[in-house]
Each structure stands twice: as structure tokens, then as C-alpha cells.
Protein backbone atom coordinates (compact mmCIF):
# COMPACT_ATOMS: atom_id res chain seq x y z
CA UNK A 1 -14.88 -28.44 14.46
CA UNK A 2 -13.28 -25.75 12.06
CA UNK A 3 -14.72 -22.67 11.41
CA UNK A 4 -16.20 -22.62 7.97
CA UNK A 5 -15.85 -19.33 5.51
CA UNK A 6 -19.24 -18.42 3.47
CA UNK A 7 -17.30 -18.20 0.29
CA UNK A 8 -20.88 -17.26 -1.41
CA UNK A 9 -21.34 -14.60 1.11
CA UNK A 10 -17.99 -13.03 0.99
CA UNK A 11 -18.15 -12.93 -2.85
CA UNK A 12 -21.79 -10.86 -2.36
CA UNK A 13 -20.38 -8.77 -0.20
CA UNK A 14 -17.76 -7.79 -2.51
CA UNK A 15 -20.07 -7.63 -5.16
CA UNK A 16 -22.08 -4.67 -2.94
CA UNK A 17 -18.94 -2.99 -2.15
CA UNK A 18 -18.03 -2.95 -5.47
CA UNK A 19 -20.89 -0.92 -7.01
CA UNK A 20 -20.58 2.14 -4.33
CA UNK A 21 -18.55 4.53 -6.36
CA UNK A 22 -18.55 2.21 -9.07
CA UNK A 23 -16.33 3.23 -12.18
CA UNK A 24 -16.64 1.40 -15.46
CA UNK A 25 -15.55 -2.47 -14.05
CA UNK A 26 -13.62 -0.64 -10.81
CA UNK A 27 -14.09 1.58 -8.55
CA UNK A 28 -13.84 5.43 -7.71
CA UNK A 29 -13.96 6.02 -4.23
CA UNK A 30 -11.21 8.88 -3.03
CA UNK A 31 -10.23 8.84 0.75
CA UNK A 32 -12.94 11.00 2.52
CA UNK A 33 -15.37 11.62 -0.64
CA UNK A 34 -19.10 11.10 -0.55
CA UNK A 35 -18.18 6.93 -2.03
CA UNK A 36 -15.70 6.51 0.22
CA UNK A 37 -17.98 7.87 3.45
CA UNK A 38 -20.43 5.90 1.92
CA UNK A 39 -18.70 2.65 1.84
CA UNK A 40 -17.67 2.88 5.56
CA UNK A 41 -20.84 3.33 6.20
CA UNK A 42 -21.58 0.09 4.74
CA UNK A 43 -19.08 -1.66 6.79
CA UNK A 44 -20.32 -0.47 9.58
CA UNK A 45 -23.61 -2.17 9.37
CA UNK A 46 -22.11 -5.40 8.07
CA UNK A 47 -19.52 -5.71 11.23
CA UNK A 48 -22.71 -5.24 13.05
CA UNK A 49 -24.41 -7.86 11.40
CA UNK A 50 -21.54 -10.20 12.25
CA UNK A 51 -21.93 -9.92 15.60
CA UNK A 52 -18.87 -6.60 16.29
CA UNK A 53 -18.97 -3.88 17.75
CA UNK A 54 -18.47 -1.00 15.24
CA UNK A 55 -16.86 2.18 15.39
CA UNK A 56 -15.91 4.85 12.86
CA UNK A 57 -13.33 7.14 14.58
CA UNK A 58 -11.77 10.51 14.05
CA UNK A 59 -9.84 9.97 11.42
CA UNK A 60 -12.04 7.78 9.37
CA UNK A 61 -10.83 4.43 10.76
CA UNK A 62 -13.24 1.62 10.93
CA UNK A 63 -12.85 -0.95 13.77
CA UNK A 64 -15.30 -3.71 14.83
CA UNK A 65 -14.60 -5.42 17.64
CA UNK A 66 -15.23 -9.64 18.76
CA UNK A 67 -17.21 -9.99 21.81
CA UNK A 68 -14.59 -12.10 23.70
CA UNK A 69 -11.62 -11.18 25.46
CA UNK A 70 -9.18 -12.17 23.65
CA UNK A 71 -6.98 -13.83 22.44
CA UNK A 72 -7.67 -12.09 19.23
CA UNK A 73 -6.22 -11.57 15.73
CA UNK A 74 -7.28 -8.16 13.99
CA UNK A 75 -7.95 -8.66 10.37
CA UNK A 76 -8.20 -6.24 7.77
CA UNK A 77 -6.64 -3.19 5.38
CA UNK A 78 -8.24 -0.19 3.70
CA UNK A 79 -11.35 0.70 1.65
CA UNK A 80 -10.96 3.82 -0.25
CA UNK A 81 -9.11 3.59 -4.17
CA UNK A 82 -6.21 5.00 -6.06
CA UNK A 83 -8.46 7.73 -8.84
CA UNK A 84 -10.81 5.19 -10.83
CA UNK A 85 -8.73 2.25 -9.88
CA UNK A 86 -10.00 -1.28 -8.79
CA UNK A 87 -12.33 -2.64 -7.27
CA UNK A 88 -10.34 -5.33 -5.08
CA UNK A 89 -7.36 -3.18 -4.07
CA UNK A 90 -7.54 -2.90 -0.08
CA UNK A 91 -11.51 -3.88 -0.39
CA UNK A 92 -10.45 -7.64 -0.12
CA UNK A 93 -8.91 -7.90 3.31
CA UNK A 94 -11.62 -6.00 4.74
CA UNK A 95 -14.41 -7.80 3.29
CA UNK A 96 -12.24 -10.90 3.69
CA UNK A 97 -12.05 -9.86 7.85
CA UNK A 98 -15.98 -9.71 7.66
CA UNK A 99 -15.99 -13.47 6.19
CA UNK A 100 -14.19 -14.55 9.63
CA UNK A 101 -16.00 -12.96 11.74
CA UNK A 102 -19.36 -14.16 10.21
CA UNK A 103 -17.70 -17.42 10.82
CA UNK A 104 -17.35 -17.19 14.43
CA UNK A 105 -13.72 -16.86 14.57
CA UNK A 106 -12.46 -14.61 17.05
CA UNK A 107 -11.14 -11.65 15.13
CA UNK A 108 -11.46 -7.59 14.98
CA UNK A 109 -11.87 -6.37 11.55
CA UNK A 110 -10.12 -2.94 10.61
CA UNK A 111 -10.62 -0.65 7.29
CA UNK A 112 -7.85 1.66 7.45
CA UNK A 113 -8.41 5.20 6.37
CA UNK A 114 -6.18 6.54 3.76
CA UNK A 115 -3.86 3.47 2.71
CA UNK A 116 -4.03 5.07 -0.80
CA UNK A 117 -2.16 8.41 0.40
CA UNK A 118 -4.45 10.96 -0.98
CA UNK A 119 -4.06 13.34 2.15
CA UNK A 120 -0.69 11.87 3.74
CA UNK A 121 1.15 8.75 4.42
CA UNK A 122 -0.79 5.16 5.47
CA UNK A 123 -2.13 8.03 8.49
CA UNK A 124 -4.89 6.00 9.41
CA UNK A 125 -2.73 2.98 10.01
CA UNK A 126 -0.49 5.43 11.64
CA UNK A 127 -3.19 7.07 13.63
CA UNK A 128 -3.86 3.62 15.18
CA UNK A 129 -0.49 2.77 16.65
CA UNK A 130 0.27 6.21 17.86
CA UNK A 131 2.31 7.93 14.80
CA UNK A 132 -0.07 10.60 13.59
CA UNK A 133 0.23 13.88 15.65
CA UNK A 134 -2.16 16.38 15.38
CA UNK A 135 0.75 18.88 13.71
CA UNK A 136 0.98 16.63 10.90
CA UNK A 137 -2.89 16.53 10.23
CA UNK A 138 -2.57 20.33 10.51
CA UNK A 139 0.12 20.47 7.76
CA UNK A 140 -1.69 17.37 5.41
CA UNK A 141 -3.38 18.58 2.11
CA UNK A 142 -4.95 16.43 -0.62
CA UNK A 143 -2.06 15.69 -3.24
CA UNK A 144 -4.27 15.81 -6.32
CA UNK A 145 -6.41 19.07 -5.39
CA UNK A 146 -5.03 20.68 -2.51
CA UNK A 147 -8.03 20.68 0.08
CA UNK A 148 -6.67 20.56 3.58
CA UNK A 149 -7.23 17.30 5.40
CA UNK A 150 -9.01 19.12 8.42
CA UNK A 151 -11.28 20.54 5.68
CA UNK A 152 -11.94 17.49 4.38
CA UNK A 153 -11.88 15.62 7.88
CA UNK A 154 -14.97 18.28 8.53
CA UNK A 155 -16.92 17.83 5.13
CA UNK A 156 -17.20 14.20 5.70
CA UNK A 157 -18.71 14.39 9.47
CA UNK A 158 -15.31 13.05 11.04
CA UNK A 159 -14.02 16.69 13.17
CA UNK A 160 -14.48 16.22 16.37
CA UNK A 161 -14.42 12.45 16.99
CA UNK A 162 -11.54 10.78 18.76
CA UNK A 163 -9.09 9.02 17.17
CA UNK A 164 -8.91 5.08 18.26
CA UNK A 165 -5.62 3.48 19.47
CA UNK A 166 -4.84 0.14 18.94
CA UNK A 167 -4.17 -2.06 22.07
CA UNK A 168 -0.99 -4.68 20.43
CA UNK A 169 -2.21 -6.82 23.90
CA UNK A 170 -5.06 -7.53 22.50
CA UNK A 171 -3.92 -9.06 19.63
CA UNK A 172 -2.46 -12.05 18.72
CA UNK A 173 -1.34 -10.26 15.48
CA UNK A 174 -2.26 -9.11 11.93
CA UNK A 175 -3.40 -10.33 9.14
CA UNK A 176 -3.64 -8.86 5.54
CA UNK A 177 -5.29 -10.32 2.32
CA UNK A 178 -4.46 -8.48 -0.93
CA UNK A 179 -4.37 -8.98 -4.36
CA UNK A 180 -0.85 -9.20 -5.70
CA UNK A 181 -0.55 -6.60 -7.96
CA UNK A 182 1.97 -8.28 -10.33
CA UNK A 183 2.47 -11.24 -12.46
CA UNK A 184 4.63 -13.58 -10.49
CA UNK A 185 1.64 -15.76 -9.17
CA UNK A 186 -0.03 -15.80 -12.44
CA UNK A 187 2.57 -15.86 -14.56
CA UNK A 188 3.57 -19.26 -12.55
CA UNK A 189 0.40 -20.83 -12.69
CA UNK A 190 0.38 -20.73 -8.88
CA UNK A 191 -2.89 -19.46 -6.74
CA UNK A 192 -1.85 -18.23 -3.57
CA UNK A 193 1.54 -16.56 -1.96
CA UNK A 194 2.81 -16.43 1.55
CA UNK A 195 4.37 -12.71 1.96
CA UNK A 196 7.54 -12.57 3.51
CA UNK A 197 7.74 -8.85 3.80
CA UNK A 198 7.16 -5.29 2.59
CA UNK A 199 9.54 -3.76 0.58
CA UNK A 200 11.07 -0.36 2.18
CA UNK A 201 10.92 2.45 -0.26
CA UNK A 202 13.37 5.39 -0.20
CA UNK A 203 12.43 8.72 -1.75
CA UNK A 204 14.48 11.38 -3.56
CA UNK A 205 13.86 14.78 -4.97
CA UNK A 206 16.80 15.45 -8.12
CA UNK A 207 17.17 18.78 -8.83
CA UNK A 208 19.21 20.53 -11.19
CA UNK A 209 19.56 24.29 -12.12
CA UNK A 210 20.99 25.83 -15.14
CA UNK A 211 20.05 28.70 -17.47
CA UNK A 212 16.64 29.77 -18.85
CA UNK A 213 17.44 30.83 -22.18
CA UNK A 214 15.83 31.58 -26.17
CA UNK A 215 15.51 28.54 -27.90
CA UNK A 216 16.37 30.14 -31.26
CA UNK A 217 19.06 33.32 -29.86
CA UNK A 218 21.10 30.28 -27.67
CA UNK A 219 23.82 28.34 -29.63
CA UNK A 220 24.08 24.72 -28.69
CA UNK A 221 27.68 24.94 -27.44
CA UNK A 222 26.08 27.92 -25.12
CA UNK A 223 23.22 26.20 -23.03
CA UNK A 224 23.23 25.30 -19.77
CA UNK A 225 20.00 23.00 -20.73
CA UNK A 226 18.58 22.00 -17.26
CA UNK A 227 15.88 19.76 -18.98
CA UNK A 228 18.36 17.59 -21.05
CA UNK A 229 20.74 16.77 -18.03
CA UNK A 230 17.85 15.60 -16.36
CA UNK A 231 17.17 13.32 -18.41
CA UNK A 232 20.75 12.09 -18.89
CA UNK A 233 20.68 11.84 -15.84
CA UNK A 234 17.95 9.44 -15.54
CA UNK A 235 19.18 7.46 -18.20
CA UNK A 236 21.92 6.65 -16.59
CA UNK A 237 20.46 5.92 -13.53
CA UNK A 238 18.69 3.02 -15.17
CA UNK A 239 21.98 1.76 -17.14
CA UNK A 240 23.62 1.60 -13.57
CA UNK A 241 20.91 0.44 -11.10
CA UNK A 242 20.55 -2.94 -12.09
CA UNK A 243 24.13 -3.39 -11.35
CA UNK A 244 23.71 -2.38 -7.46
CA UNK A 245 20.24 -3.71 -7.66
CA UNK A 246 18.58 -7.41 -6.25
CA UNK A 247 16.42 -9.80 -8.46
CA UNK A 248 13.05 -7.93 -7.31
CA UNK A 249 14.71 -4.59 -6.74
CA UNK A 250 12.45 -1.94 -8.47
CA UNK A 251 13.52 2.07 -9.61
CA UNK A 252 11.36 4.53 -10.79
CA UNK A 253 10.47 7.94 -11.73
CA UNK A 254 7.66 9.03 -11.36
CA UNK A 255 7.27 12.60 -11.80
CA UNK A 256 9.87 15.35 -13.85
CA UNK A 257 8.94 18.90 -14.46
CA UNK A 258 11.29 21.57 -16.96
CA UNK A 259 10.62 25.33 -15.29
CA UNK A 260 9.34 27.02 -16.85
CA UNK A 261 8.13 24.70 -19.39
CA UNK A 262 7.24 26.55 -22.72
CA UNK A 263 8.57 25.37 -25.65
CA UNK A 264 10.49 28.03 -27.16
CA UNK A 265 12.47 28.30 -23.89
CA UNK A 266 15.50 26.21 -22.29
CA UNK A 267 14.99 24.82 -19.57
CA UNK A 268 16.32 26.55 -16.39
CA UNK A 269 15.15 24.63 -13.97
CA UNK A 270 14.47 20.22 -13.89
CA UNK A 271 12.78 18.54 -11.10
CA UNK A 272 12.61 14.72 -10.59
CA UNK A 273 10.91 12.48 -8.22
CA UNK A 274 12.85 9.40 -8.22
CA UNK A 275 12.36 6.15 -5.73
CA UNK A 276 13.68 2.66 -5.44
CA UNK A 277 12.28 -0.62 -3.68
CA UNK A 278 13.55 -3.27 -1.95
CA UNK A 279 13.57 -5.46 0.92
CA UNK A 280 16.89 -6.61 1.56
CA UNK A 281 19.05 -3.31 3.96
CA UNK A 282 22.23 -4.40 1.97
CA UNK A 283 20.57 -3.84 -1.65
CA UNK A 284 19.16 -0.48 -0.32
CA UNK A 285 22.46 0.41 0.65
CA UNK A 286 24.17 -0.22 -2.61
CA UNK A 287 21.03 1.26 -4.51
CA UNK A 288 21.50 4.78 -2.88
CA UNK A 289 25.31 4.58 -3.15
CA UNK A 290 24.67 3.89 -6.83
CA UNK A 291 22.52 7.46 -7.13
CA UNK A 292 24.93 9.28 -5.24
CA UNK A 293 27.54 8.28 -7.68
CA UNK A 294 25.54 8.82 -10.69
CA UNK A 295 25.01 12.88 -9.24
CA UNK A 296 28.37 13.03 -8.42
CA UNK A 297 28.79 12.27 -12.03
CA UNK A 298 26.27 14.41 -13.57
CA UNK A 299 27.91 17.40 -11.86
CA UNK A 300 31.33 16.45 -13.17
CA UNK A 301 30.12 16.12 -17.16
CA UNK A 302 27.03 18.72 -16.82
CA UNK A 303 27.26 22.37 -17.15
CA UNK A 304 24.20 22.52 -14.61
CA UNK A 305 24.56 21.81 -10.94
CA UNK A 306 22.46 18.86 -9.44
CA UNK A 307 21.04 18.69 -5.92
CA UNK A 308 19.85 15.29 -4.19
CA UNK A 309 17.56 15.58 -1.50
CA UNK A 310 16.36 12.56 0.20
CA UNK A 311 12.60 12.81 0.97
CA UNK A 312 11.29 9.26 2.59
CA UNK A 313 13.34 5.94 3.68
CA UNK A 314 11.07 3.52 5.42
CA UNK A 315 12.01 0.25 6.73
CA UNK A 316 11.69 -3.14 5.28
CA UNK A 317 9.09 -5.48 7.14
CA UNK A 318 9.68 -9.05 7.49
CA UNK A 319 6.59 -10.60 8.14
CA UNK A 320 6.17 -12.94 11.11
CA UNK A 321 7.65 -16.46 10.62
CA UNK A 322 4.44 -18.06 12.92
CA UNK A 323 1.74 -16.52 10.80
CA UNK A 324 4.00 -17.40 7.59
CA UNK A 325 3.83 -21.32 8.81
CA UNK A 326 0.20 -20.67 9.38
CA UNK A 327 -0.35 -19.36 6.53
CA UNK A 328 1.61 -21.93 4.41
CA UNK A 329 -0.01 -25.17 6.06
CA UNK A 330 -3.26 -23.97 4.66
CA UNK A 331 -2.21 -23.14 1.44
CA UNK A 332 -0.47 -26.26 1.03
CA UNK A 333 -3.80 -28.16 2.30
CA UNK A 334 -6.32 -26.40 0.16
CA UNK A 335 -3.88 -25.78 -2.83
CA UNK A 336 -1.48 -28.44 -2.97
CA UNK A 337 1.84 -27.25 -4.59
CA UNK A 338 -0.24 -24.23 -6.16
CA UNK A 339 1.02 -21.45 -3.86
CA UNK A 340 4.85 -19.61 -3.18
CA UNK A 341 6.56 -17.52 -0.42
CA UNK A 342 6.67 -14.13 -2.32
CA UNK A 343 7.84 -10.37 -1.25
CA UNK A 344 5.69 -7.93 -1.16
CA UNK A 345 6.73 -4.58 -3.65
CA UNK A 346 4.49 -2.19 -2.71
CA UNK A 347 3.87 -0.74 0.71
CA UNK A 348 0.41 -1.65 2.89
CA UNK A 349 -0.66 -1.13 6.29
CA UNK A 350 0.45 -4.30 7.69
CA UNK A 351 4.37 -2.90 7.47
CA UNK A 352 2.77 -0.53 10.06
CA UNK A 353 1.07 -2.73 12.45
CA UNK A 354 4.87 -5.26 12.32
CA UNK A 355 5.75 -2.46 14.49
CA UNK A 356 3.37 -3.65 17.49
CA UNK A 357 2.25 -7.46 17.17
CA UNK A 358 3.10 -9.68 14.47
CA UNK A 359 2.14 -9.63 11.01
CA UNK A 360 2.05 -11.45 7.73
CA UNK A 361 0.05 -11.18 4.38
CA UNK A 362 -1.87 -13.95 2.07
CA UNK A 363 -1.63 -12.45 -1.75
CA UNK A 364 -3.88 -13.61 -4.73
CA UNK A 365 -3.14 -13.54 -8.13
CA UNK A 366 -3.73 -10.38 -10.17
CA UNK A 367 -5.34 -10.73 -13.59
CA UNK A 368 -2.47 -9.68 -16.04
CA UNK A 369 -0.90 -8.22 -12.66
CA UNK A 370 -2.78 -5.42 -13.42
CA UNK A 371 -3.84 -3.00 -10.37
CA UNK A 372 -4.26 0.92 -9.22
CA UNK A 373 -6.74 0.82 -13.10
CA UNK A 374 -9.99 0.11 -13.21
CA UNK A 375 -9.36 -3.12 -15.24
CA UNK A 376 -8.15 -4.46 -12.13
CA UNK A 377 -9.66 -8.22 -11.38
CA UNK A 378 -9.01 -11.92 -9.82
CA UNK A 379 -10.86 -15.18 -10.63
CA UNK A 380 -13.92 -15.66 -8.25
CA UNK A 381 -12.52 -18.91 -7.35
CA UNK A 382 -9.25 -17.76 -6.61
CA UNK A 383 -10.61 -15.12 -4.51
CA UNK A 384 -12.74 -17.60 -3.17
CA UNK A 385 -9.62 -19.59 -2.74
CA UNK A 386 -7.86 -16.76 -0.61
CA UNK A 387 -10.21 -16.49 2.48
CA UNK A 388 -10.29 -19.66 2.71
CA UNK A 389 -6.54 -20.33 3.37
CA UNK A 390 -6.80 -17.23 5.57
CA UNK A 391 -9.35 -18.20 7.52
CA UNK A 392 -7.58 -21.83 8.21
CA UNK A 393 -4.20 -20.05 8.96
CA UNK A 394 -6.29 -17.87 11.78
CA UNK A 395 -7.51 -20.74 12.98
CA UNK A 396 -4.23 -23.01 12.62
CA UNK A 397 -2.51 -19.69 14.14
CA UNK A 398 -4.51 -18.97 17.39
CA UNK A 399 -4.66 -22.86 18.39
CA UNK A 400 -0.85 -22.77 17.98
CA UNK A 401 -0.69 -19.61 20.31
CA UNK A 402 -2.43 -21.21 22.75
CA UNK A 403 -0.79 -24.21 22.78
CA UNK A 404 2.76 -22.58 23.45
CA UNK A 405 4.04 -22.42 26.77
């Protein structure tokens, strides 16, 4: 007999989760804060109550563990938010991992620490299959206020515990749920999409130098305006890109500073953070060729010099073709021609745990696509919707394990 979800249950418990650190209608609950210890202290007594063992380790990872031997699928993602962001973000897969283990299906359930980045880079998820050294947490600060992460790792009761490793024997593989964080399920009147993998995102730093000067004293024909061919420079960037870019290729900047930024002064100094998405290795390709071109450019026509300096370039990860059938037959069975295959543009810890078992994700729509704000939000039924199909594709997944030879 198939294991049934407690839709009513999992929407309570989301409800709970939802009020520690609650923010207007989301959520404020930084990686290692009083909320966020809070809140994983709340999962630790719900794992419990679905029959797991639970364990909070060293770097603020929560794991619960099935009973049984195995085989096993680990479900799960991350609890803490972006800065009074949403209340779903992350929350869903975990609480959506409780759901199937309250329903007797054989699964761990994992809450990730840190998914969000505020100290460092998915390092819980990291942490788990072996990638975090103890150099790096040495080296790790908060991004927004500078605290050091073994401060922080101390102020929330964490130093001193060991850090868990993930055994990929275990496990059958992983599964996510997550909200989509866009518009292409809504904005298709569709209720469910099967991922078929995480974007990679590469990272640059632009740089350009030129001359700090008077605003008023410095002719036009004179300046060597750092600020100015910065932002030509980005302009073009975005005239250009969608020539080298895919259909769901992505660009942004996110962050340029003018040293030393007074208004009566030229800029002599620009600084740009600039990144692009996508999950396809030939569009990547083209995409950075394009920026190198558009540099090479800006130091022909400029009378600055420009510096690129590659910072990040992670890997695109397909997600597993077995748990994508799983996943599909149960969309298909509880929403009939209501659901899509889908990529996934924005990074979560499942691209981590593709690197030892196999992994896939279940997305639901966004509200306006709206996320990382605390307007964030999904129909009940659609979330309802969600653990449902995951559930069934567990289920439909681990039979079809066994079965093969």
C-alpha cells in the first residue's frame, strides 16, 4: 500500500517554522543567529518525533537518520534565510523531508547549514561530502558584518562538535523540494517542474584604474574617469551578452563601487562584481569569451586600464535521469499535463550532493516568482501539491532501485 503524505501536517509544520524569526509575512533567520539556532532546534525535536535519529553537528548541520539499513534516500536542503527574506526558501524541502518520514518512508532528512552564504560557500553541504577544510573555516567571515565564522560557530554552542560526513552508500540518492523562484511555472499555468539541473555560475571581479582628480579644476578632454568606463563598460556587456548567450542564460552585476566616492571627485578607482549563469559548458564558454572581448575593448577605447579577475566557476549539475522519471510519473499522475522539465538558475545544495549519489529537484511555483523578499509565497495547495509528487517519486524511485538487477 503507498505511503500516504499528511498534507495537513506538513502545512502546520510550516506554519510553526514560519513564525521563528518571523519578519512581516517572511522570515529573518541569518545562518547561526539566535532564529536560526532556534529553528534547528525545532527540527530536531520534530525528526525525533518522526521516528529519526537526530543530530546537530559541528558546523550546524542537521541530520536525522531512518531506523533501517538502508536502502535509503536522504531528503532535504537548508533552514536559515537570505536578510528578511521568505519564509519557504530552503524551509520547504526540509519540512517536506519531515512529511516522508512521518509517513514511514525510508528516508534521512538533512537541513543544511549555510545554503544562504552568509559566512562562505553552500559549507555545510560542503562540510558533508568532505570539501570544507578546517583552513577555510579559519579564513570564513560573515559577508554582511564581518564576524568570523569560528566566532560565530562558538556564540551559537556549535565549537567543539564534530562535523558529520555523509556516507553516498547509504543512499540511494537526493532529493530537493524548492520553490522556483521565477515565473516560468506560473506564468504557464503549470504546478509542478521536474529540474534538470543547476546552473553553474562563474564569477568575475572588473577592475579599472584611472586618475582621481577635481571635479571642477579637470577639463573633460583631461580625465581619466575610472567611474564612467565602468559603466561603459557594463553597458556594453549587456548589448553583447545576449548574442553569446542561451534562452535561460542570465548576466548580472551585482555590486560597483567609484574610490573614493565623494562627489566632487573623479573617480580613480571602479570596482565591479559581475557573474553569468548557465547550464549548458558550450554557452559558458562563449559567455566568458564574450567578456574577455568586451575588456579587451574597453582598454583599446578607454583612457583607464581594466583588469579581469576571475573569482568562482562552478560546474553545471545535471540532475539524475532515474529520479527525473520518478519524479515525472508522479507529477503526471497527480497533475495531469500541469507540470514541465525546467532548469534550475540559481545554485542549491543538491549540485553538491550530484557529486556523490544521484540527485534531482521537484520545484513549485513562486507567487509573482518572487523570492530572497519577504513577500515571498506559494498557494497552500500547490505546496500541498509538491510533497505529494515527491513523496510518490521516493516511493516510485526506491521500488525501481530495487527492482534493477
Amino acid at each position: 500500500m503507498p505511503h500516504q503524505v499528511d498534507t495537513d501536517r506538513f502545512l502546520s509544520d510550516l506554519g510553526e517554522l514560519r513564525r521563528i524569526g518571523a519578519y512581516r509575512t517572511g522570515v529573518h533567520r541569518p545562518t547561526y543567529s539566535l532564529e536560526d539556532m532556534e529553528s534547528r532546534r525545532w527540527l530536531l525535536d520534530r525528526l525525533a518525533e518522526a521516528g529519526l535519529t537526530a543530530e546537530l553537528d559541528g558546523i550546524g548541520n542537521v541530520l536525522g537518520r531512518h531506523p533501517g539499513e538502508g536502502p535509503t534516500l536522504l531528503v532535504g536542503s537548508h533552514i536559515e534565510s537570505q536578510n528578511q527574506a521568505g519564509w519557504l526558501d530552503g524551509a520547504l524541502g526540509v519540512v517536506a523531508g519531515v512529511a516522508l518520514a512521518r509517513a514511514g518512508l525510508p528516508v534521512d532528512v538533512v537541513a543544511f547549514a549555510d545554503e544562504e552564504g552568509h559566512y562562505g560557500s553552500f559549507i555545510g553541504s560542503r562540510s558533508m561530502i568532505g570539501l570544507l577544510e578546517d583552513a577555510e573555516i579559519d579564513r570564513l567571515a560573515n559577508r554582511y558584518h564581518g564576524k568570523p565564522l569560528r566566532d560565530a560557530l562558538r556564540e551559537a554552542g556549535l565549537e567543539g562538535r564534530p562535523r558529520m560526513r555523509l556516507d553516498p552508500a547509504r543512499y540511494r540518492g537526493f532529493l530537493e523540494l524548492h520553490i522556483e523562484q521565477g515565473t516560468q511555472l506560473e506564468s504557464r499555468g503549470l504546478r509542478a517542474g521536474v529540474v534538470t539541473g543547476i546552473v553553474a555560475i562563474h564569477q568575475y571581479r572588473i577592475t579599472v584604474e584611472g586618475m582621481q582628480d577635481h571635479a571642477g579644476g579637470t577639463t573633460m578632454a583631461e580625465r581619466r574617469d575610472a567611474g564612467l568606463a565602468a559603466v561603459r563598460l557594463l553597458a556594453r556587456l549587456d548589448r553583447e551578452m545576449p548574442m553569446a548567450a542561451g534562452r535561460r542564460s542570465t548576466w548580472t552585476c551585482g555590486r560597483i563601487a567609484f574610490e573614493p566616492g565623494a562627489p566632487s571627485i573623479i573617480p580613480g578607482r571602479a570596482e565591479a562584481l559581475f557573474q553569468f549563469r548557465d547550464i549548458e559548458p558550450e554557452t559558458l564558454a562563449r559567455m566568458e569569451r564574450c567578456l574577455e572581448a568586451c575588456v579587451v575593448e574597453a582598454n583599446r577605447t578607454e583612457r583607464c586600464t581594466v583588469t579581469l579577475e576571475a573569482l568562482s566557476r562552478s560546474k553545471p549539475a545535471p540532475c539524475d535521469g532515474g529520479l527525473q522519471q520518478s519524479l515525472a510519473r508522479a507529477a503526471e499522475g497527480l497533475a495531469p499535463g500541469a507540470w514541465t522539465h525546467l532548469p534550475s538558475g540559481a545554485g542549491h545544495d543538491a549540485q553538491y550532493m550530484a557529486r556523490v549519489m544521484p540527485a534531482a529537484m521537484l520545484f513549485t511555483p513562486s507567487i509573482g516568482g518572487i523570492s530572497h523578499h519577504w513577500s515571498e509565497d506559494t498557494k497552500a495547495e500547490d505546496l500541498a501539491l509538491s510533497v505529494r509528487i515527491l513523496g510518490e517519486a521516493a516511493e516510485d524511485f526506491l521500488h525501481a532501485s530495487n527492482r534493477a538487477p
